[in-house]
Protein backbone atom coordinates (compact mmCIF):
# COMPACT_ATOMS: atom_id res chain seq x y z
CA UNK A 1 66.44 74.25 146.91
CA UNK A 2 65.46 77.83 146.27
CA UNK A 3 68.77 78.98 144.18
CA UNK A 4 71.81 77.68 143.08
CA UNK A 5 75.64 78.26 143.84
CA UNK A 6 74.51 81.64 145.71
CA UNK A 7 77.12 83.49 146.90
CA UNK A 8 75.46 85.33 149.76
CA UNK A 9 78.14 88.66 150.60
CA UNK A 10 75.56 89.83 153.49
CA UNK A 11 75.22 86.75 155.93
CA UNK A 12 75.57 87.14 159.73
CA UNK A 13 77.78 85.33 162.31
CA UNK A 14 78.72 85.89 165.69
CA UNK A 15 78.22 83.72 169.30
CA UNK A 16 76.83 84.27 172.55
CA UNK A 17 80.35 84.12 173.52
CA UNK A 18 81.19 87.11 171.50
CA UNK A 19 78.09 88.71 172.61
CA UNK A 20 78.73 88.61 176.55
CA UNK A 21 82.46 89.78 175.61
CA UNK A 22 81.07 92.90 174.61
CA UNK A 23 78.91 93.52 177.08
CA UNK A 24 81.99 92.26 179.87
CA UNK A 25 83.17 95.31 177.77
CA UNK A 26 80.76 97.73 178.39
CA UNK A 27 79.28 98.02 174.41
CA UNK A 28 76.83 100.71 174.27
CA UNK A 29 72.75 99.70 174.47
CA UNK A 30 72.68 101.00 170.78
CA UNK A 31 75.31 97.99 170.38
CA UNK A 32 73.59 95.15 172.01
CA UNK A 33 70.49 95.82 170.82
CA UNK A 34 70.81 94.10 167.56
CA UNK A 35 72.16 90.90 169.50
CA UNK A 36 68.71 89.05 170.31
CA UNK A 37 69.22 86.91 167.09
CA UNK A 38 71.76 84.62 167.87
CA UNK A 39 74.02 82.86 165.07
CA UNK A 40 72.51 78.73 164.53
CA UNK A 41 74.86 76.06 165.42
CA UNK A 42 77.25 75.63 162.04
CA UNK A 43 74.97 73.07 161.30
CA UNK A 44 71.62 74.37 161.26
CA UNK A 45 73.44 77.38 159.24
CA UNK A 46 74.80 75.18 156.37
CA UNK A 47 71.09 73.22 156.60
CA UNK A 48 69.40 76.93 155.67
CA UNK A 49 72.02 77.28 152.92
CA UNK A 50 71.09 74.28 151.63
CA UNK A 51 67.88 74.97 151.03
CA UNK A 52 68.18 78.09 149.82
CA UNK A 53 70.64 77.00 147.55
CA UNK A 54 73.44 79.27 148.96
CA UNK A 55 77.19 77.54 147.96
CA UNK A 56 78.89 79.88 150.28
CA UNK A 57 78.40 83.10 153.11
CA UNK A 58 80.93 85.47 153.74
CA UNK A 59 80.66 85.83 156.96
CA UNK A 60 80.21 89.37 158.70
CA UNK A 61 79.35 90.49 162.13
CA UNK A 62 76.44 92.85 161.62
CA UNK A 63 76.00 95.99 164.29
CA UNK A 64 77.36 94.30 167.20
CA UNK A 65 81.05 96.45 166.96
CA UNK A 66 84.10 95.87 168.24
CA UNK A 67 84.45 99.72 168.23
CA UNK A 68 85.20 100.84 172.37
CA UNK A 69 86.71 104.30 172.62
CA UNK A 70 89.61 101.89 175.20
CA UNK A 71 91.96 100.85 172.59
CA UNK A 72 92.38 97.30 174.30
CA UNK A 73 88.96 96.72 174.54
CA UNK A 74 88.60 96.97 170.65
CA UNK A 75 91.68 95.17 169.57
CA UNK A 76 89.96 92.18 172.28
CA UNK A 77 86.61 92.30 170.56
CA UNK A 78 88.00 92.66 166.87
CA UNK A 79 90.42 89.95 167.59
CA UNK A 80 87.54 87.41 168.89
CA UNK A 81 85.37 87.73 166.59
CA UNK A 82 87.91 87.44 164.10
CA UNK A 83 89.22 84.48 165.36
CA UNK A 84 85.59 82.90 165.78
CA UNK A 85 85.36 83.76 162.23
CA UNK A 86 88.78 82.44 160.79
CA UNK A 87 87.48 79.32 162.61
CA UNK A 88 84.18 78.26 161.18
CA UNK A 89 86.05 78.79 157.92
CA UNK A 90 88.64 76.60 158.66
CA UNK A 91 86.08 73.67 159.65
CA UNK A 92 84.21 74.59 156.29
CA UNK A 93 86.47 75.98 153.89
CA UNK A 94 84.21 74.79 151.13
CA UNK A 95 81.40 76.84 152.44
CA UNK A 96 82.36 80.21 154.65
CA UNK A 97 84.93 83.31 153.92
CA UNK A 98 85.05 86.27 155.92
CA UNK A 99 85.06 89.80 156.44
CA UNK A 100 87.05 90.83 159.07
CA UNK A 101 86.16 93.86 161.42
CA UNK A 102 88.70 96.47 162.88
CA UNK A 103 89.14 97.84 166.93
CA UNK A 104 87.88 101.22 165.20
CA UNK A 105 88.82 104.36 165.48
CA UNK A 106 91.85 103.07 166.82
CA UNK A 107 93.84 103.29 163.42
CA UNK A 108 97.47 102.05 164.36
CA UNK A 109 95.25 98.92 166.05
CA UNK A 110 93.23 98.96 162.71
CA UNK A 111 96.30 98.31 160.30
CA UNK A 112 97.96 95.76 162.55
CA UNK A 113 94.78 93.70 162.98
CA UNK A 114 94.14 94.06 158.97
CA UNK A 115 96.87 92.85 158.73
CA UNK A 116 96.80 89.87 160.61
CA UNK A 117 93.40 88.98 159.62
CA UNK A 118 94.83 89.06 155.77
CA UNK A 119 97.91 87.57 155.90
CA UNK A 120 97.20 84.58 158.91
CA UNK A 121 94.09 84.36 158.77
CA UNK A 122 92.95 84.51 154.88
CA UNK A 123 90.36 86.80 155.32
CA UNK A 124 88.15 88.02 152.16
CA UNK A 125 87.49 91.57 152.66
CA UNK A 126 86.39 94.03 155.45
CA UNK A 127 83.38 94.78 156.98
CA UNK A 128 82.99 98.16 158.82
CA UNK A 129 79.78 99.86 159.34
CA UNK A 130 78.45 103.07 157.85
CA UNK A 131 79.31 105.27 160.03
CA UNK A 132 82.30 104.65 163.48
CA UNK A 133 80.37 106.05 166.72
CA UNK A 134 79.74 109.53 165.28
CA UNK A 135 81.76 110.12 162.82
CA UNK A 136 81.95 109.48 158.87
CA UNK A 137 84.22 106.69 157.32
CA UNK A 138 85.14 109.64 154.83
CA UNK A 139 86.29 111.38 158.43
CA UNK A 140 90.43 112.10 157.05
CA UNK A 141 91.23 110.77 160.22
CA UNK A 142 90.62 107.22 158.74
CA UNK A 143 92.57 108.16 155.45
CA UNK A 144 95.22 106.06 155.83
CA UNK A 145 93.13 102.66 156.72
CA UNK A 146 91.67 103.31 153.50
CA UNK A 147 94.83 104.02 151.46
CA UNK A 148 95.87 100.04 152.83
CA UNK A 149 92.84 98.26 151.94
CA UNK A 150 93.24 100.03 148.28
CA UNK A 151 96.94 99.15 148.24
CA UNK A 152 96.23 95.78 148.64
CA UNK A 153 92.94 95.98 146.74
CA UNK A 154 90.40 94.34 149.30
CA UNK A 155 86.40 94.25 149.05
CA UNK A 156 85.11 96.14 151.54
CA UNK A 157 81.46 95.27 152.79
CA UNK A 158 79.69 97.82 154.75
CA UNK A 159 76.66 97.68 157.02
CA UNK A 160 74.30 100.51 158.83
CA UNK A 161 74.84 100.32 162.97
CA UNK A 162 71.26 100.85 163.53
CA UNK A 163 71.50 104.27 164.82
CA UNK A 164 68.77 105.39 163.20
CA UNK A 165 70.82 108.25 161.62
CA UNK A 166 70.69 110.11 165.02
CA UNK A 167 67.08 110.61 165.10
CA UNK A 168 64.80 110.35 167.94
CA UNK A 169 61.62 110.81 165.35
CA UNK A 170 62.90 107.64 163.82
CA UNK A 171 64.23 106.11 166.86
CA UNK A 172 61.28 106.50 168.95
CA UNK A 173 58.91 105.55 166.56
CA UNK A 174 60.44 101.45 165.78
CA UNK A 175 61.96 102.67 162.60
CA UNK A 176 65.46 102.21 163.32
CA UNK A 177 66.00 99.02 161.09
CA UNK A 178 63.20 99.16 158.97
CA UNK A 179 63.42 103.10 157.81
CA UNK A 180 66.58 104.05 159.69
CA UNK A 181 69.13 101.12 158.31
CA UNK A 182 68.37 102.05 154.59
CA UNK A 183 68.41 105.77 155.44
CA UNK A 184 71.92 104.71 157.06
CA UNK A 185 73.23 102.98 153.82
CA UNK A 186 71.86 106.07 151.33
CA UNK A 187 74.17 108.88 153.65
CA UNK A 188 77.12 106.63 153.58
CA UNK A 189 76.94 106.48 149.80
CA UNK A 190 76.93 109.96 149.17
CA UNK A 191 79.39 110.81 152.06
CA UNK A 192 81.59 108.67 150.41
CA UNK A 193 80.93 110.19 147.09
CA UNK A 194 81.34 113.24 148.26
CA UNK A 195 84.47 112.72 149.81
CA UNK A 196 85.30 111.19 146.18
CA UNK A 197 86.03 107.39 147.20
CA UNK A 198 85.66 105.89 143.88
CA UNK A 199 88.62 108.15 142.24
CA UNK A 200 90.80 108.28 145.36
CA UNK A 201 90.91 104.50 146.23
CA UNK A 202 90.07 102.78 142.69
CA UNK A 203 91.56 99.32 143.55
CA UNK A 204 89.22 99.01 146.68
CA UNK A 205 85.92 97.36 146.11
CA UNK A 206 83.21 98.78 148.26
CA UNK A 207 79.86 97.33 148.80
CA UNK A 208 76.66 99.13 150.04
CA UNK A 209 73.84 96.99 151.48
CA UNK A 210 70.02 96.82 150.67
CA UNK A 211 70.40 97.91 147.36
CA UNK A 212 72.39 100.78 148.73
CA UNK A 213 69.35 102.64 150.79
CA UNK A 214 67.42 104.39 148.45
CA UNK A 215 69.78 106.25 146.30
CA UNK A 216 68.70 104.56 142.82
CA UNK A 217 65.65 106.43 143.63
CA UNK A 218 66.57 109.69 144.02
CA UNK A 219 69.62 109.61 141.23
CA UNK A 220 67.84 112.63 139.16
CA UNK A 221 67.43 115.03 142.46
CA UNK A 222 70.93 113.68 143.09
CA UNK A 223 72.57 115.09 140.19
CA UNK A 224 71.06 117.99 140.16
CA UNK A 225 72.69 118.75 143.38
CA UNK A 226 75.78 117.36 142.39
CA UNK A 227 79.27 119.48 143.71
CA UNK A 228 80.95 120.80 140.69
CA UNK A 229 84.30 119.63 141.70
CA UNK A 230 83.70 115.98 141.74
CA UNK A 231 82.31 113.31 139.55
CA UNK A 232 78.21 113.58 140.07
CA UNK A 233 76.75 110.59 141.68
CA UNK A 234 74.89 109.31 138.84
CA UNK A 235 78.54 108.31 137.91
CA UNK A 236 79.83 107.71 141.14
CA UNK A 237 76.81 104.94 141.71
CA UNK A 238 78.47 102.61 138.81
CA UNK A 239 81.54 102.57 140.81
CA UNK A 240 80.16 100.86 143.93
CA UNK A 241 78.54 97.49 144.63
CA UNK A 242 75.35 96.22 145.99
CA UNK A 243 73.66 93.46 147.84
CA UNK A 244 70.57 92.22 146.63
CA UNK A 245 68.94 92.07 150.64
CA UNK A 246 66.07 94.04 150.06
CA UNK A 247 63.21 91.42 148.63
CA UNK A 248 61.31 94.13 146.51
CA UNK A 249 61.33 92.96 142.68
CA UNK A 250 60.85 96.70 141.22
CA UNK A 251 63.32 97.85 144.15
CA UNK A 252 66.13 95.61 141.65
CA UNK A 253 64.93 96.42 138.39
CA UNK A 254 65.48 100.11 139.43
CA UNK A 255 68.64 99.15 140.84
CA UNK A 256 69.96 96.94 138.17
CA UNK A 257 68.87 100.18 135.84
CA UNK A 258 70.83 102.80 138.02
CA UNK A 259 73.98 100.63 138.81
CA UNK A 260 74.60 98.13 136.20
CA UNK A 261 73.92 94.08 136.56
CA UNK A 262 77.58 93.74 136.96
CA UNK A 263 77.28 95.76 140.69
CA UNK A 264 74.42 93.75 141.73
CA UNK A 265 75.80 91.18 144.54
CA UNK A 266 73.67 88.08 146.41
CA UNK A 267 72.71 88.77 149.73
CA UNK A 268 70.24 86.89 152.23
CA UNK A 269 70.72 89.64 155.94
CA UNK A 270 70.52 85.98 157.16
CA UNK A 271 69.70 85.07 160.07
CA UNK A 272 67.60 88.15 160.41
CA UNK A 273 65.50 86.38 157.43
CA UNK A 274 64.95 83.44 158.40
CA UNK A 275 63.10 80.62 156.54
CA UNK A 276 59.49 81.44 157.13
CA UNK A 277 60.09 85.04 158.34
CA UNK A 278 61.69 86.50 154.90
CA UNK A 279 64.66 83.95 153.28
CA UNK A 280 62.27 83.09 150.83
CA UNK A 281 62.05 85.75 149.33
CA UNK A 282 65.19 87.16 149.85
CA UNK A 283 66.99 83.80 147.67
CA UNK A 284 63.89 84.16 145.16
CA UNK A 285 62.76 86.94 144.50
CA UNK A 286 65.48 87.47 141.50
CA UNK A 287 63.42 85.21 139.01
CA UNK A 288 60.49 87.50 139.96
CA UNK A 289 62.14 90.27 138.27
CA UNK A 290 62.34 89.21 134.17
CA UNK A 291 65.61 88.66 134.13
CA UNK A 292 67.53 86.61 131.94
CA UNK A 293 69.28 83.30 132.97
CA UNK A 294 72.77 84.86 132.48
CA UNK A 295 71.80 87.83 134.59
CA UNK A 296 70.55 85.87 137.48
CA UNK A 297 73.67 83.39 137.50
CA UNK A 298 76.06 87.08 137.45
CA UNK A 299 74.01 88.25 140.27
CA UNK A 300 73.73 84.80 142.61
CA UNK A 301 77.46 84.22 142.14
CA UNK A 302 79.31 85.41 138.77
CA UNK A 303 79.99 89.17 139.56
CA UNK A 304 81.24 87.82 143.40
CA UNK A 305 83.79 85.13 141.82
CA UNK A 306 85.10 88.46 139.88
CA UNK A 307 85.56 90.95 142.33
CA UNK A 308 86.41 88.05 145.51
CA UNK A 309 88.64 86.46 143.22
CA UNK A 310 90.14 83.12 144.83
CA UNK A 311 88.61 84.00 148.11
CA UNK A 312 85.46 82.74 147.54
């Protein structure tokens, strides 16, 4: 055992089954691309949190969207996955939770399948990803999705779609995960900050993945540039979260510097780390880092309990 009563926030799920529904949907190649690594059986899954020392995965369903322009098409592929979800949690209640996902940009669909997902089927949070086909989630068309998940105070978990930010330099060159993804998270942030997320929806808890991209490293260029009429990011940062699924040690110290321990949140990107390809050193690579015992306890599972609350 690697940890100990993780709580990993960024852990994977989703079945063939879900997989060939979106393709019997016709989901875009940018869509199905990220589909090659199949979900383990439930077993092999809790056997890897085992020994990693993981207590518990809220479950999420990476890039592979239920977001179809067809408005029954989405609410189908939200509503699967969903249910696939609610189930494994269900069978394991001691050791899955779940983010549910949204037939986005459908928004009437997107409020009646929240609130499904909440209310019948105990979900923990949402999960949507950074950006909905090609438009921002700070796009005021969306407002009112957002004004619901701060009403009823939800932790929203967010993920990049592996678009590589609409570049064919990074496309075309293999970088769309590895340079794109993080690039993804970092524009997010400061769309969101732009758009002032932190002050107009204070009782929603958003997290960023990876550590949030890069923007810890860039905080002094980013308040230099910051717009007059809104908090500058270097404040904004403190009111997000972030999961730890990055692996660098001096990629967390910066973070834990920029953002606060109490915004750091355990994540594995499992299965896409695997044991022997990566999930080593993402459950590990905490105690490589100096910290104190009481700062890697409120990372692997102490600020979670706080912001999750009974869900998890």
């Amino acid at each position: 055992m690697i940890g100990n009563g993780c709580i990993d926030v960024h852990a994977h799920a989703f079945s063939g089954d879900y997989v060939r529904l979106l393709a019997e949907l016709g989901a875009k190649s940018e869509v199905m691309h990220t589909t090659s690594v199949f979900s383990a059986s439930h077993q092999e899954r809790i056997e890897v949190m085992d020994y990693g020392g993981v207590e518990r995965q809220v479950l999420s369903m990476s890039a592979a969207t239920p977001y179809f322009d067809d408005e029954a098409s989405a609410v189908r592929a939200a509503r699967f996955i969903n249910d696939e979800h609610a189930e494994m949690c269900r069978r394991y209640p001691q050791r899955f939770s779940f983010f549910c996902v949204l037939p986005m940009p459908h928004v009437d669909a997107s409020l009646a399948e929240f609130a499904r997902c909440v209310d019948e089927l105990g979900s923990a949070g949402v999960t949507f990803t950074t950006q909905i086909g090609d438009r921002p989630l700070a796009d005021p068309a969306f407002a009112a999705i957002f004004a619901e998940l701060d009403r009823r105070e939800q932790v929203v978990f967010l993920h990049p779609p592996g678009l590589a930010c609409a570049s064919p330099i990074i496309r075309d060159s293999g970088l769309s995960w590895s340079i794109g993804a993080p690039i993804e998270d970092a524009v997010c942030a400061m769309q969101l900050m732009r758009a002032d997320f932190p002050r107009r929806y204070p009782r929603m808890k958003i997290i960023l993945p990876h550590l949030g991209g890069f923007i810890a490293f860039v905080r002094y260029r980013l308040g230099r540039s910051a717009d007059k009429d809104i908090p500058s990011p270097v404040e904004q940062m403190r009111k997000f979260w972030y999961d730890t699924a990055n692996g660098e040690p001096a990629a967390l110290i910066a973070s834990i510097e920029c953002y606060g321990i109490d915004r750091l949140l355990f994540g594995t990107d499992y299965p896409y780390w695997l044991p022997g390809t990566g999930y080593e050193q993402a459950v590990g690579y905490l105690e490589q880092t100096g910290l104190t015992p009481d700062q890697v306890t409120a990372v692997r599972y102490g600020n979670a309990r706080k912001i999750f609350g009974k869900a998890v």
